[in-house]
Each structure stands twice: as structure tokens, then as C-alpha cells.
C-alpha atoms as a PDB file:
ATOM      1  CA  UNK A   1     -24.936  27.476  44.074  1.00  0.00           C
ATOM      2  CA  UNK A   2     -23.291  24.112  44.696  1.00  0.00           C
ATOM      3  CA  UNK A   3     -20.073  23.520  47.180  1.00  0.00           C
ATOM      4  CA  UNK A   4     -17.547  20.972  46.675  1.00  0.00           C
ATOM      5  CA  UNK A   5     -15.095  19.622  48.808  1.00  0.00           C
ATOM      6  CA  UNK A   6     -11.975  18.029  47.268  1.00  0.00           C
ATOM      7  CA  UNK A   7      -9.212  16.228  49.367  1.00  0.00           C
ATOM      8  CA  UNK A   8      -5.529  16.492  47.884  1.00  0.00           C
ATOM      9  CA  UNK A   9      -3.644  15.473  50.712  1.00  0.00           C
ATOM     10  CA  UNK A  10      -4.754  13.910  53.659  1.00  0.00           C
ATOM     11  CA  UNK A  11      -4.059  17.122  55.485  1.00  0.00           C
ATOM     12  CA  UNK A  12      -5.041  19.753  52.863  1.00  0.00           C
ATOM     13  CA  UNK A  13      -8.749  20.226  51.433  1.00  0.00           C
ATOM     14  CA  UNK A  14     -10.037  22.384  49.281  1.00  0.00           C
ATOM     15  CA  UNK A  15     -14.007  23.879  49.923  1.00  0.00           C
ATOM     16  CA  UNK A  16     -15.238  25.430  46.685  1.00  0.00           C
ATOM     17  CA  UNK A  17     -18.387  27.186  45.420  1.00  0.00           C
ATOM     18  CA  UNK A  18     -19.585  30.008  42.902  1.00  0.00           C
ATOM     19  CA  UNK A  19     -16.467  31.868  42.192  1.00  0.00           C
ATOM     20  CA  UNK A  20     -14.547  31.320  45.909  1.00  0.00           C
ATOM     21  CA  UNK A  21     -12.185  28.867  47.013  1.00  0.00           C
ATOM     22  CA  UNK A  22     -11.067  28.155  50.674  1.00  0.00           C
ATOM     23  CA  UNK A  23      -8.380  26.238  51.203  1.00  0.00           C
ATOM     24  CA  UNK A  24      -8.134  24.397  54.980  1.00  0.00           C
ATOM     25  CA  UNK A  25      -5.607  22.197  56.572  1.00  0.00           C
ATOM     26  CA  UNK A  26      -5.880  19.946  59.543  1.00  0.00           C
ATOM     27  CA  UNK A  27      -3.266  21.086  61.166  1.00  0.00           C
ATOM     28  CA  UNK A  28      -4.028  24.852  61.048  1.00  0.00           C
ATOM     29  CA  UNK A  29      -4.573  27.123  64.383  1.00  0.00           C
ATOM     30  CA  UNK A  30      -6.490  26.156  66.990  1.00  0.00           C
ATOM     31  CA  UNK A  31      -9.514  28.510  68.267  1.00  0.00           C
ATOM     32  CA  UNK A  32      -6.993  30.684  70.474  1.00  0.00           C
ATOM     33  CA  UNK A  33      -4.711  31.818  67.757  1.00  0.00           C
ATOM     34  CA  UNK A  34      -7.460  32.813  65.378  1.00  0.00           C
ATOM     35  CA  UNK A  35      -9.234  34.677  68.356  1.00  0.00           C
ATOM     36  CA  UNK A  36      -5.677  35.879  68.943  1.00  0.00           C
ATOM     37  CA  UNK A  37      -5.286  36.611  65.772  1.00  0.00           C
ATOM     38  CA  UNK A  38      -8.201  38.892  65.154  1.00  0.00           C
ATOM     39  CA  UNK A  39      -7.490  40.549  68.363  1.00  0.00           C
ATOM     40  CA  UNK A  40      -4.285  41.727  66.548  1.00  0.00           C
ATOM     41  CA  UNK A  41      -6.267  42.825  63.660  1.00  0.00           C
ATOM     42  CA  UNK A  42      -8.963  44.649  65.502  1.00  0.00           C
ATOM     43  CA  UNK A  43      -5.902  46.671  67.776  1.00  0.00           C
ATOM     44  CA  UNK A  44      -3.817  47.958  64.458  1.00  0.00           C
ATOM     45  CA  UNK A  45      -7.385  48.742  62.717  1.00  0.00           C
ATOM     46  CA  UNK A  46      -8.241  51.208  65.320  1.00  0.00           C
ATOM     47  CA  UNK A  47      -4.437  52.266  65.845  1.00  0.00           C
ATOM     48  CA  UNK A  48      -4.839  53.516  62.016  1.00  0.00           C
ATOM     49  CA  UNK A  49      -8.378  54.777  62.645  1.00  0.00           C
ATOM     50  CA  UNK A  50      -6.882  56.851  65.806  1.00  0.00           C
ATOM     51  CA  UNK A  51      -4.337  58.464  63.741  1.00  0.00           C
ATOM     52  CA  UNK A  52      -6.243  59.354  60.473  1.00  0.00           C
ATOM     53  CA  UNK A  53      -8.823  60.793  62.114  1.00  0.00           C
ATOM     54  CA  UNK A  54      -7.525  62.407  64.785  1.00  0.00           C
ATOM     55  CA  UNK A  55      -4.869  64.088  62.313  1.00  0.00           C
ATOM     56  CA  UNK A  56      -5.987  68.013  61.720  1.00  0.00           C
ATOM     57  CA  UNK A  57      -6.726  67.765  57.873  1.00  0.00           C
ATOM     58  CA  UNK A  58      -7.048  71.649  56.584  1.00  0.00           C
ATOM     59  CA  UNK A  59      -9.036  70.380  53.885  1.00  0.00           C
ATOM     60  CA  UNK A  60     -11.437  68.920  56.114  1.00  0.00           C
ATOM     61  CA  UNK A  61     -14.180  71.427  57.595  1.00  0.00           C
ATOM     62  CA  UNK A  62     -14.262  71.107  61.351  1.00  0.00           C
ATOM     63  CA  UNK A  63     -17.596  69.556  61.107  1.00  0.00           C
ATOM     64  CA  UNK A  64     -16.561  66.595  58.845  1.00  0.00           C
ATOM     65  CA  UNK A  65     -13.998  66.304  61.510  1.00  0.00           C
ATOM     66  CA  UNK A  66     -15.864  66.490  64.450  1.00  0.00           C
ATOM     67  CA  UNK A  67     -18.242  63.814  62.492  1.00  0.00           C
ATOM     68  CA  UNK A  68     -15.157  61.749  62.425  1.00  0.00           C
ATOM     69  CA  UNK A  69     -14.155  62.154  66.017  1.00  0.00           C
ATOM     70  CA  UNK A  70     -17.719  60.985  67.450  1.00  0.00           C
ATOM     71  CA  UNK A  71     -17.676  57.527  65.439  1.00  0.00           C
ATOM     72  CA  UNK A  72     -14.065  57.246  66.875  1.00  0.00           C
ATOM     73  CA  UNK A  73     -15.834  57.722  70.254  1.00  0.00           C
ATOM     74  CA  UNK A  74     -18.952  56.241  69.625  1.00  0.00           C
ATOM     75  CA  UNK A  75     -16.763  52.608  68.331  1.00  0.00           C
ATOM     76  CA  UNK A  76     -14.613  53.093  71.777  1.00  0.00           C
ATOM     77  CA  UNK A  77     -11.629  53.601  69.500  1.00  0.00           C
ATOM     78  CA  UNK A  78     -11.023  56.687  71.976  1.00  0.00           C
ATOM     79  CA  UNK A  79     -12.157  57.495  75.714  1.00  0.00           C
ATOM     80  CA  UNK A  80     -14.121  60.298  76.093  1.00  0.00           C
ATOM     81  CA  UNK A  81     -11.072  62.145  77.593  1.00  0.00           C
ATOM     82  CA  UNK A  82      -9.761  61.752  74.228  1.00  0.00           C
ATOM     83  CA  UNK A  83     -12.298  63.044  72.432  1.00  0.00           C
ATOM     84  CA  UNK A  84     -12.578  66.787  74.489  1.00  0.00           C
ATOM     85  CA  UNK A  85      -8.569  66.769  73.827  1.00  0.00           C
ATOM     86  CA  UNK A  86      -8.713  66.333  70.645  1.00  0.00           C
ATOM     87  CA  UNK A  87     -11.881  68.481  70.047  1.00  0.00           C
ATOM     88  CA  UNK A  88     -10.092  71.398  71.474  1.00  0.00           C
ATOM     89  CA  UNK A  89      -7.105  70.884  69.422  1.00  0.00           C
ATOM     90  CA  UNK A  90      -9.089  70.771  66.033  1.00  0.00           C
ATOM     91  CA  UNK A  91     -11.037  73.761  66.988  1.00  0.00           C
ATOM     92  CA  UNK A  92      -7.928  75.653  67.839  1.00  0.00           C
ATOM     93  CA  UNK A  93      -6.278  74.263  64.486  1.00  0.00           C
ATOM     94  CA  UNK A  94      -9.208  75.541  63.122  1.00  0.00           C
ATOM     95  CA  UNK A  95      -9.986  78.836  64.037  1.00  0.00           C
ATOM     96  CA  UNK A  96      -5.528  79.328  62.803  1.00  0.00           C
ATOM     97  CA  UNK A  97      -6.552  78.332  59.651  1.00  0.00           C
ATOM     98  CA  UNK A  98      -8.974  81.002  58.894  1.00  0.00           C
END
């Protein structure tokens, strides 16, 4: 595979290869705002995370739940406090389904 770089503009450059195209500007965020950025993404990724797998899902067993709630801990998505509260609450949603 072969990359190609093609200037349109003095400020706006394309980098191509295979079938992907990334398109760049001079003028485009400096280091902070990308790290910035991310940081943004990585804080509403585990905000979703939190709440669909902390949600009591009766069609879930408690097991596949539980297995959900440990790689919430295990990624630090929630403390360990968390986790026991949560735990509890499943078990108790739980045993009222039955």
C-alpha cells in the first residue's frame, strides 16, 4: 500500500492510502484541545457505560449482570463503593423478579 499526499490549498492537505483519506489543515487544534478533546470523549463513553449497565435489565440473568458490573469496576468506570451498591440493588431486583 502506497500513501499520497496532495496539497489543495496552502492550508488544507489531503493524506491518502488503500481505501482511507485524511484530510489535515494547518491551522487545526493544537495538542491541548485534541487531549481535551478525547478527555470529553472518554467522560460521556463511560457516562453511557455507567447507565447501561448499571440499569436492572429483567432479561438479563444476574450473572450476565454481575459480569457487566465487574468490567465497569475493573475499567474504573465505577468505585468499588459503587459496585457493592449496585450489586445489592440487582440482587434485590432480582430475587422480585422470580
Amino acid at each position: 500500500m502506497s500513501w499520497t499526499i496532495q496539497k489543495y490549498f496552502t492550508a488544507h492537505y489531503f493524506l491518502t492510502g488503500g481505501n482511507k483519506t485524511l484530510e489535515f489543515f494547518i491551522d487545526s487544534p493544537d495538542n491541548k484541545q485534541v487531549l481535551a478533546f478525547i478527555d470529553k470523549i472518554r467522560e460521556r463513553t463511560k457516562i453511557k457505560l455507567k447507565i447501561e449497565y448499571t440499569t436492572f435489565d429483567p432479561d438479563l440473568t444476574f450473572d450476565d449482570q454481575f459480569k457487566n458490573l465487574k468490567y465497569l469496576k475493573a475499567n474504573d468506570i465505577i468505585t468499588v463503593d459503587e459496585f457493592e451498591i449496585i450489586r445489592e440493588d440487582l440482587r434485590g431486583q432480582h430475587l422480585i423478579k422470580k
